[in-house]
C-alpha atoms as a PDB file:
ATOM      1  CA  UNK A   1       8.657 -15.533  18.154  1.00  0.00           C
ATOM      2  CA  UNK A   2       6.223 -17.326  15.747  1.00  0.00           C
ATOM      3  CA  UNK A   3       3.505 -14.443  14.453  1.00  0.00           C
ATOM      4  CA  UNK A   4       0.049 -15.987  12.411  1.00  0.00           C
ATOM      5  CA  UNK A   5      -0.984 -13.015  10.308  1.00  0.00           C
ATOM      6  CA  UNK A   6      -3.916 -12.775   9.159  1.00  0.00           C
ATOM      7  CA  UNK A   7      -6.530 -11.115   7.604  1.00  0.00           C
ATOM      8  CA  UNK A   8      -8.536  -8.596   9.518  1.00  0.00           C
ATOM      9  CA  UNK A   9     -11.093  -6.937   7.436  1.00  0.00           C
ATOM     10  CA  UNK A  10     -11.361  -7.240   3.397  1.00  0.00           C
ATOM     11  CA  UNK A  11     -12.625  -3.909   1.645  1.00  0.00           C
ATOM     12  CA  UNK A  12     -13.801  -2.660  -1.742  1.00  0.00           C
ATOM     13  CA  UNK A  13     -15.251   0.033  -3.033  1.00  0.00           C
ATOM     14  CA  UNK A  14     -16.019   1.687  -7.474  1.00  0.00           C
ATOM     15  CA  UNK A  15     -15.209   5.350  -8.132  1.00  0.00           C
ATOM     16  CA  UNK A  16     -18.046   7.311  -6.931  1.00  0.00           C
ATOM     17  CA  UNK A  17     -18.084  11.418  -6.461  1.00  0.00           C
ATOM     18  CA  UNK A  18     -17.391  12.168  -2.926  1.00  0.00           C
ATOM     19  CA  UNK A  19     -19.428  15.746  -2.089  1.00  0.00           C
ATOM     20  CA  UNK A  20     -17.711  18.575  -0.370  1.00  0.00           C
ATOM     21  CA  UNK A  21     -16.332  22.085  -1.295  1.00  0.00           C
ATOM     22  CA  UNK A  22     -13.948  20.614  -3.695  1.00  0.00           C
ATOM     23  CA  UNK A  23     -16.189  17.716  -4.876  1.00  0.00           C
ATOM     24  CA  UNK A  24     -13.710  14.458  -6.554  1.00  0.00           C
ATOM     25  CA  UNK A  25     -14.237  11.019  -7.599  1.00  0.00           C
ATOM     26  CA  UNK A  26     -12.230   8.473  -6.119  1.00  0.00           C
ATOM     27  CA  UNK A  27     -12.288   4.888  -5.141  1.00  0.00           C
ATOM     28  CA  UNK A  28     -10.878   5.568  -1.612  1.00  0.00           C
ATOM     29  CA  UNK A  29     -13.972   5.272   0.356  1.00  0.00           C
ATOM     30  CA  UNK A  30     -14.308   1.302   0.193  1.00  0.00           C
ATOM     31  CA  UNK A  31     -17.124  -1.011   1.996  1.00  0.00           C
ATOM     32  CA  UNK A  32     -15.760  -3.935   4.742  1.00  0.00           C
ATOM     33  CA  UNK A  33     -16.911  -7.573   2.830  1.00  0.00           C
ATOM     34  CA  UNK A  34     -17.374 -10.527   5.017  1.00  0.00           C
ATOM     35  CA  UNK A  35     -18.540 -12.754   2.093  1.00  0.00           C
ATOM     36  CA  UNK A  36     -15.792 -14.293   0.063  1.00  0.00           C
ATOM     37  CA  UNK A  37     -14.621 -12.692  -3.416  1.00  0.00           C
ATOM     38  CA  UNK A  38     -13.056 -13.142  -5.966  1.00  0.00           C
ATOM     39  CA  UNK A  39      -9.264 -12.118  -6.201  1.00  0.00           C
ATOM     40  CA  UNK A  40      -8.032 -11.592  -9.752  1.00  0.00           C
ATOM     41  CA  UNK A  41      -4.959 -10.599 -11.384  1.00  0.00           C
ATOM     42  CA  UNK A  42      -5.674  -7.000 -11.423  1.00  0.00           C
ATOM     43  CA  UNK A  43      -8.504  -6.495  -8.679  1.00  0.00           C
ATOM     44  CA  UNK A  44     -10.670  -7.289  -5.984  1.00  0.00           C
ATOM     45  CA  UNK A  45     -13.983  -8.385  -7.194  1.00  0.00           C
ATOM     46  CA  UNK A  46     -16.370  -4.742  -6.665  1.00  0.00           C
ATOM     47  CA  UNK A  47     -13.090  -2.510  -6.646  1.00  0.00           C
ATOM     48  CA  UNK A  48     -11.843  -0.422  -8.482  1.00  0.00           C
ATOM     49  CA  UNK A  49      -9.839   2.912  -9.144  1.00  0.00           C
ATOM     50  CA  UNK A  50     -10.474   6.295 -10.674  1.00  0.00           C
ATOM     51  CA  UNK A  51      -6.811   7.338 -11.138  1.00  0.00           C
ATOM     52  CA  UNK A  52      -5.332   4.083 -13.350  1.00  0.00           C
ATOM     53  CA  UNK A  53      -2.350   6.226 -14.058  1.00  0.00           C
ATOM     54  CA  UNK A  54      -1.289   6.404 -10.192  1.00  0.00           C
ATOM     55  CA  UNK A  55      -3.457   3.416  -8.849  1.00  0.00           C
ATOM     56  CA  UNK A  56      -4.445  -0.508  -9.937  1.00  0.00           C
ATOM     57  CA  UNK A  57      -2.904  -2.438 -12.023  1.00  0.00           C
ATOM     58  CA  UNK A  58      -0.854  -5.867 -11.741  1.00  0.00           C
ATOM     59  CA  UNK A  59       1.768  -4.303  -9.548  1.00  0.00           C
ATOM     60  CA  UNK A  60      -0.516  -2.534  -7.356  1.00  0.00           C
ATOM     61  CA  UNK A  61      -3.856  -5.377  -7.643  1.00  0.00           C
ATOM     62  CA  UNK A  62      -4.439  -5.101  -3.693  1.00  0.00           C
ATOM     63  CA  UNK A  63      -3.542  -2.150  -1.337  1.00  0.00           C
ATOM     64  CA  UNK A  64      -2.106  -3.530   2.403  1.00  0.00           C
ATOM     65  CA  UNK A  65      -2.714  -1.878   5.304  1.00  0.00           C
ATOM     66  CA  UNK A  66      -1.344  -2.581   8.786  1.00  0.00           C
ATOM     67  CA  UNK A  67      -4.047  -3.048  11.608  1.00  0.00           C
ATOM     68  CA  UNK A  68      -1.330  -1.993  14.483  1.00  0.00           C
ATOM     69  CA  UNK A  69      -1.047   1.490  13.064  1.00  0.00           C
ATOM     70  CA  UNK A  70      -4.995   2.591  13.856  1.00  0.00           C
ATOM     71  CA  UNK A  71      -4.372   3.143  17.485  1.00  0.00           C
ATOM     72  CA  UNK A  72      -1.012   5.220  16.318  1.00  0.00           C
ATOM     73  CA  UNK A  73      -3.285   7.141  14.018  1.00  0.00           C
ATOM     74  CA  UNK A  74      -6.216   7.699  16.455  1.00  0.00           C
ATOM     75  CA  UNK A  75      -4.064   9.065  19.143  1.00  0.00           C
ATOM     76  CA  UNK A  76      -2.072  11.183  16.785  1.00  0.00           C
ATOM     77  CA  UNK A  77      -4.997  12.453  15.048  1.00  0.00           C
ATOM     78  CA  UNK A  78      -7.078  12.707  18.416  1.00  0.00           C
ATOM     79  CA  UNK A  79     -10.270  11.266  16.491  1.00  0.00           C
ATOM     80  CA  UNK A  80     -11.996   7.500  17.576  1.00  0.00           C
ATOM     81  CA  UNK A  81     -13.146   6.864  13.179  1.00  0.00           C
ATOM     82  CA  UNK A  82     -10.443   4.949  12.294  1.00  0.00           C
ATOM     83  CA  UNK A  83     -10.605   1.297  11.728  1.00  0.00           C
ATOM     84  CA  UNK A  84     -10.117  -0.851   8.974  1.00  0.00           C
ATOM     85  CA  UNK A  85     -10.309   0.225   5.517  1.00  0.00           C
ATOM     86  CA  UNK A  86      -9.853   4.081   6.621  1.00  0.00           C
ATOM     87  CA  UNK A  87      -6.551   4.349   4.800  1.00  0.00           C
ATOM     88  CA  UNK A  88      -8.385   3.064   1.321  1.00  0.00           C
ATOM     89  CA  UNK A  89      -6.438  -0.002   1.859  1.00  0.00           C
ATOM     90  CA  UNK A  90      -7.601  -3.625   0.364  1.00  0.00           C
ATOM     91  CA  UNK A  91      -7.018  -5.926   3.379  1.00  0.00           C
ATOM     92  CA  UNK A  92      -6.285  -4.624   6.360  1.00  0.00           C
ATOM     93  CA  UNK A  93      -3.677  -7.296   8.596  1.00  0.00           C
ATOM     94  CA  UNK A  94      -2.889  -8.126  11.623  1.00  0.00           C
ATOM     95  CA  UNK A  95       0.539  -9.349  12.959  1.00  0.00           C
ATOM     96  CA  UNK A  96       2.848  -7.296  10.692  1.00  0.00           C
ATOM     97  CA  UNK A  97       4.208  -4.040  10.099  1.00  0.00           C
ATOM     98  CA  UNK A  98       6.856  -2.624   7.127  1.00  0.00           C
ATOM     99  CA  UNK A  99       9.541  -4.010   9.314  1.00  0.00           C
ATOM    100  CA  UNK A 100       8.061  -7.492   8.541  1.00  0.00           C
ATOM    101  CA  UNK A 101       7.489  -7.966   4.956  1.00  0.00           C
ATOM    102  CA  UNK A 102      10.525  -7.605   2.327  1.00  0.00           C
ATOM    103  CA  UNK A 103       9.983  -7.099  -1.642  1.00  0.00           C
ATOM    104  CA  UNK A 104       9.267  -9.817  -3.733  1.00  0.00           C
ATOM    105  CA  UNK A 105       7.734 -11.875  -0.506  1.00  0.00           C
ATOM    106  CA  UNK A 106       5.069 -14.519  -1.580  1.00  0.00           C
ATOM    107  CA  UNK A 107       2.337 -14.889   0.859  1.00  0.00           C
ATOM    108  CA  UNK A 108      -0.725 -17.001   0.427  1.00  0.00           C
ATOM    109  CA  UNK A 109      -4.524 -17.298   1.794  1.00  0.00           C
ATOM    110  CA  UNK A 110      -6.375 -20.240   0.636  1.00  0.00           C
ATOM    111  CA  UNK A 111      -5.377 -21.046  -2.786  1.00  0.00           C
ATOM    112  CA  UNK A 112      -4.521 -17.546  -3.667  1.00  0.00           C
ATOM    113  CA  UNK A 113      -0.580 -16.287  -3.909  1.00  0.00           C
ATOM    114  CA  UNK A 114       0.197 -12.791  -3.567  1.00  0.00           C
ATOM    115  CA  UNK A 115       3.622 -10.754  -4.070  1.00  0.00           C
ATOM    116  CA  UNK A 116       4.635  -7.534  -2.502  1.00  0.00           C
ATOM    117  CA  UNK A 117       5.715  -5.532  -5.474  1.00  0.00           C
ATOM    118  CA  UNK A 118       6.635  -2.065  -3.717  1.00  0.00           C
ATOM    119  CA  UNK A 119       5.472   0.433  -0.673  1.00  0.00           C
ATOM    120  CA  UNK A 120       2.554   2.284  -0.887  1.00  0.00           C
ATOM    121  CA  UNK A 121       2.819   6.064  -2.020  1.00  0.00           C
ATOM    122  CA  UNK A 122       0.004   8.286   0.207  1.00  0.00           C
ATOM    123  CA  UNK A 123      -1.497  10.540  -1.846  1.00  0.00           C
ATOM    124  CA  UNK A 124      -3.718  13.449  -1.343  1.00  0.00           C
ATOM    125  CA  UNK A 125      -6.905  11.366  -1.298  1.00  0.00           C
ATOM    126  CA  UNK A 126      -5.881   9.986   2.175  1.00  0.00           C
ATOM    127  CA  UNK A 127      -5.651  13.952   3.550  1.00  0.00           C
ATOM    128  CA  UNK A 128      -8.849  14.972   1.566  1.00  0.00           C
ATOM    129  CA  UNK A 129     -10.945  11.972   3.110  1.00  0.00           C
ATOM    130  CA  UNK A 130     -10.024  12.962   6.860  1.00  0.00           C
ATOM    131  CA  UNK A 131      -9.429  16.621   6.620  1.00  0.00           C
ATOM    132  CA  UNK A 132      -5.784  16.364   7.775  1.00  0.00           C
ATOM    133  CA  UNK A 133      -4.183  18.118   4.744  1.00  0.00           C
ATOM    134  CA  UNK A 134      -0.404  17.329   5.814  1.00  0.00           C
ATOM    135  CA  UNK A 135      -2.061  13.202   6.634  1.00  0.00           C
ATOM    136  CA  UNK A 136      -0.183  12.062   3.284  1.00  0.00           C
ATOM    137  CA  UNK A 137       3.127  13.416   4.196  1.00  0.00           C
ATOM    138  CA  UNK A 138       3.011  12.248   8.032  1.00  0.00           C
ATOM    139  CA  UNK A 139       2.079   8.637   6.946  1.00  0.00           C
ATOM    140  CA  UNK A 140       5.333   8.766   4.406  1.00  0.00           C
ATOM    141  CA  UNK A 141       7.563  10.383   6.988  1.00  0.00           C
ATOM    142  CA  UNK A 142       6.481   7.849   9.880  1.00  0.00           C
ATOM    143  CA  UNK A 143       7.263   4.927   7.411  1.00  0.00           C
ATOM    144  CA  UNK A 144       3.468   3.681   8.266  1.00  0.00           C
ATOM    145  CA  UNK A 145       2.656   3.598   4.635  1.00  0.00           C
ATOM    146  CA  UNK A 146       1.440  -0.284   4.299  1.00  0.00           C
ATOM    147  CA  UNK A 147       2.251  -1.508   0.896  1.00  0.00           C
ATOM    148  CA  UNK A 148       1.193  -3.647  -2.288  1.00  0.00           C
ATOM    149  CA  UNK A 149       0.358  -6.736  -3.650  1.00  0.00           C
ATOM    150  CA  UNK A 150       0.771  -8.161  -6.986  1.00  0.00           C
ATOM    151  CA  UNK A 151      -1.272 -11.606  -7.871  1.00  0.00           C
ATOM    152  CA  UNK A 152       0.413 -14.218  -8.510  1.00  0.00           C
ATOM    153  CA  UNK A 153      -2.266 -16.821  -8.134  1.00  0.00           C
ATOM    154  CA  UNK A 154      -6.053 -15.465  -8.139  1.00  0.00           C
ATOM    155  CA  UNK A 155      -8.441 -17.465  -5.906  1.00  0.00           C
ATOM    156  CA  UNK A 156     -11.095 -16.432  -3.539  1.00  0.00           C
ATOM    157  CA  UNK A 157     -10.180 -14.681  -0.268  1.00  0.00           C
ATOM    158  CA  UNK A 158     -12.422 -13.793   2.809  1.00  0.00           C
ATOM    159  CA  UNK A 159     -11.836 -12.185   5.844  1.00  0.00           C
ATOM    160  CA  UNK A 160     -10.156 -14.141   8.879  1.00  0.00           C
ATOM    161  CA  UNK A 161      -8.352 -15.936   6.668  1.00  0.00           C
ATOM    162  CA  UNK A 162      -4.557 -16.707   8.041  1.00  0.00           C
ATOM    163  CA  UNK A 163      -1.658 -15.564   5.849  1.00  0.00           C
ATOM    164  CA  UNK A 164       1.642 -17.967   5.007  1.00  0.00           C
ATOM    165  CA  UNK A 165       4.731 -16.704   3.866  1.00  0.00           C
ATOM    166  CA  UNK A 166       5.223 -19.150   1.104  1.00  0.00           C
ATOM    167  CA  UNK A 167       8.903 -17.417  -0.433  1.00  0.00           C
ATOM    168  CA  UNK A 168      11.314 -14.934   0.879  1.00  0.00           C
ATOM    169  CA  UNK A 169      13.827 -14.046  -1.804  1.00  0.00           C
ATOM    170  CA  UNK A 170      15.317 -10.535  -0.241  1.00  0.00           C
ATOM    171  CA  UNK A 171      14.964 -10.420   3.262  1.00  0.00           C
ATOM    172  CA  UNK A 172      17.261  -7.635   4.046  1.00  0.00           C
ATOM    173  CA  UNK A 173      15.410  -5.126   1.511  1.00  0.00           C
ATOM    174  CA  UNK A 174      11.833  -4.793   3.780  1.00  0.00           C
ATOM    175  CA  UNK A 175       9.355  -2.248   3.172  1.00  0.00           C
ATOM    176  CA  UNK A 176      10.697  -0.394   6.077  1.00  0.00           C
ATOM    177  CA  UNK A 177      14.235  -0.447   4.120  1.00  0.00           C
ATOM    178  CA  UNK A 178      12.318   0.526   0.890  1.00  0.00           C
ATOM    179  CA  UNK A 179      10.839   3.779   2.340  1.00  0.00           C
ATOM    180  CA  UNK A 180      14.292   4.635   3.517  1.00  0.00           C
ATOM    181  CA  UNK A 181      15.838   4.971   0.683  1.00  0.00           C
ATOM    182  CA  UNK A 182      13.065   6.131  -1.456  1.00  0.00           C
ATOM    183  CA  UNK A 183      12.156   9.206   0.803  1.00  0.00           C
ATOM    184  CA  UNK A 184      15.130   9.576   3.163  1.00  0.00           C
ATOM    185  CA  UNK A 185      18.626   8.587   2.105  1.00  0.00           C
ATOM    186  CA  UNK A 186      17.933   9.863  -1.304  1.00  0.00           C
ATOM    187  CA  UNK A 187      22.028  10.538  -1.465  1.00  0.00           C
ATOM    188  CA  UNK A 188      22.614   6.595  -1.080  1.00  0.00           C
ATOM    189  CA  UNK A 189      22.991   5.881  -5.034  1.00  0.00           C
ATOM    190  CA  UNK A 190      24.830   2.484  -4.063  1.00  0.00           C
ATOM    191  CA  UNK A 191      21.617   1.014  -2.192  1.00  0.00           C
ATOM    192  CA  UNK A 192      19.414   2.562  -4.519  1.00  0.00           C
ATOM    193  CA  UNK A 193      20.997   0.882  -7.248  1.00  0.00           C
ATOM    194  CA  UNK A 194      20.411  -2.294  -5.449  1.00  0.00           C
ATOM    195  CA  UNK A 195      16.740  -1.685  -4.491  1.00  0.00           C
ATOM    196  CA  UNK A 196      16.096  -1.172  -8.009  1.00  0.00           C
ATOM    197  CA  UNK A 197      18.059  -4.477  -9.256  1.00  0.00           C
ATOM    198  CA  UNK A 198      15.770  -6.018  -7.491  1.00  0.00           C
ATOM    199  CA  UNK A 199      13.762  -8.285 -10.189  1.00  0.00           C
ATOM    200  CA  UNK A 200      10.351  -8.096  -8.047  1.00  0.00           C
ATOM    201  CA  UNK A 201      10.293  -4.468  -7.383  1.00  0.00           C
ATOM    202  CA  UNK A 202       7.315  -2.919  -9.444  1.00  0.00           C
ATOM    203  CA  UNK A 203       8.231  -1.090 -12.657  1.00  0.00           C
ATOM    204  CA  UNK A 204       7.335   2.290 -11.524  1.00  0.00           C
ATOM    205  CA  UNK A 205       9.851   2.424  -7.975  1.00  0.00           C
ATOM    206  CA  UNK A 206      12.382   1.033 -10.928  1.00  0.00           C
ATOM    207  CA  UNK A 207      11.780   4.169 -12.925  1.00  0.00           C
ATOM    208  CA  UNK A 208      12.098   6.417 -10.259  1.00  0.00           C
ATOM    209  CA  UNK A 209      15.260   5.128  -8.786  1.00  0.00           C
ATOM    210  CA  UNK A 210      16.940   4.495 -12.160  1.00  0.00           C
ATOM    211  CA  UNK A 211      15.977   7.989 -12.704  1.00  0.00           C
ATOM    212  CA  UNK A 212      17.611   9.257  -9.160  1.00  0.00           C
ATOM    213  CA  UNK A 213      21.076   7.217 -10.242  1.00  0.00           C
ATOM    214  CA  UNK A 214      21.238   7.842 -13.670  1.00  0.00           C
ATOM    215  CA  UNK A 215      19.876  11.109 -14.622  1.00  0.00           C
ATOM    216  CA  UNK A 216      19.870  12.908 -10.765  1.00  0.00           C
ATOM    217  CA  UNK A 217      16.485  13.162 -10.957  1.00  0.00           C
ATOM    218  CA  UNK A 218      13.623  13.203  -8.611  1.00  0.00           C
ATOM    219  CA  UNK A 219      10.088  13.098  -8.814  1.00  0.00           C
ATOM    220  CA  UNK A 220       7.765  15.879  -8.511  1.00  0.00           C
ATOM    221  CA  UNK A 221       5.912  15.124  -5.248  1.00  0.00           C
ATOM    222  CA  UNK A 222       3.893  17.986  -4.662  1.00  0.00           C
ATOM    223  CA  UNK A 223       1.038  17.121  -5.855  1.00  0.00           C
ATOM    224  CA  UNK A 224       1.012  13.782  -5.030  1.00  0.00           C
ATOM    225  CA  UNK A 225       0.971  14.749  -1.411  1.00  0.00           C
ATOM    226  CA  UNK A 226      -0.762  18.080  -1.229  1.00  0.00           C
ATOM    227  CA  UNK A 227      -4.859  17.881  -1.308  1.00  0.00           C
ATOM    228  CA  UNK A 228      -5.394  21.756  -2.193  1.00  0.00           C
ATOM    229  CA  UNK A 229      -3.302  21.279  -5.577  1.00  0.00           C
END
């Protein structure tokens, strides 16, 4: 079956301090564009992260986001506010899922070329935003996690644009397959070894899985995941 991804929704947003009992700055909450911008190597024109240890950068310039989860979400989450951009994600897509998209894939809208570099990691920003303070952990454990984008080729991009898979180098490791070992067959050294051999993986999945086969160790993920810590 022939699929023609494309691009749903386009969102950015700066750091701002987001009010509550535990007040935080983030760049999570983000603002749907319709005009076009200005894709660089690093960011979205108007985005932009407060966390650059954990966020941004060339491996992780645009955050992905899978429109056929939403309806997953609002039914799991009994609540009608989720639409596109409500994960903190970039560009929201249409057409594909983790199942889809493999490391290393080169996609392209307009004149722009874009490589998926590694899954995304939920963090506790996602569980703070919506109140769900376990949100993080279910979107890792259902494998719903969307993923990354590094640039390969800046240009301008604008919602409703159609994406074109330009390069498929690995097509057995998907982001699906990525998750899976990362968070669930943590035992399977052999494919971990492989996932991490992997030239276009991003640095920091390379440290963490050289880490698991070398050293037997694993990251602290805690915090990452928990909003009360």
């Amino acid at each position: 079956m022939t699929i023609s991804p494309k691009l749903i929704s386009v969102q950015v947003g700066m750091p701002r301090l987001i009010e509550g009992s535990q007040p935080w700055t983030s760049g999570f909450i983000k603002t749907p564009i319709a005009e076009p911008l200005w894709l660089g190597r690093t960011n979205l024109e108007g985005d932009g992260q407060a966390d650059l240890i954990h966020h941004g950068g060339a491996d992780k310039a645009v955050c992905v986001y899978p429109a056929a989860h939403y309806e997953y979400w609002r039914q799991q989450l009994r609540r009608h506010d989720f639409f596109g951009g409500s994960f903190g994600e970039n560009f929201t897509v249409s057409q594909l899922v983790e199942q889809d998209v493999c490391i290393g894939d080169v996609w392209t809208m307009g004149d722009a070329a874009l490589q998926i570099s590694q899954p995304r990691q939920p963090c506790w920003k996602l569980a703070r935003r919506w109140g769900v303070k376990d949100l993080a952990l279910q979107v890792q454990e259902t494998g719903r996690t969307g993923w990354y984008f590094r640039v390969l080729t800046e240009g301008i991009v604008q919602r409703g644009m159609p994406l074109q898979l330009a390069d498929r180098q690995h097509p057995t490791w998907t982001i699906a397959e990525a998750n899976r070992i990362m968070h669930h067959d943590k035992h399977d050294r052999e494919a971990a070894a492989l996932l991490a051999a992997i030239p276009y993986l991003s640095d920091s999945w390379k440290s963490t899985l050289t880490n698991r086969i070398e050293k037997n160790i694993e990251p602290e993920t805690r915090k990452r995941l928990n909003p009360a810590d």
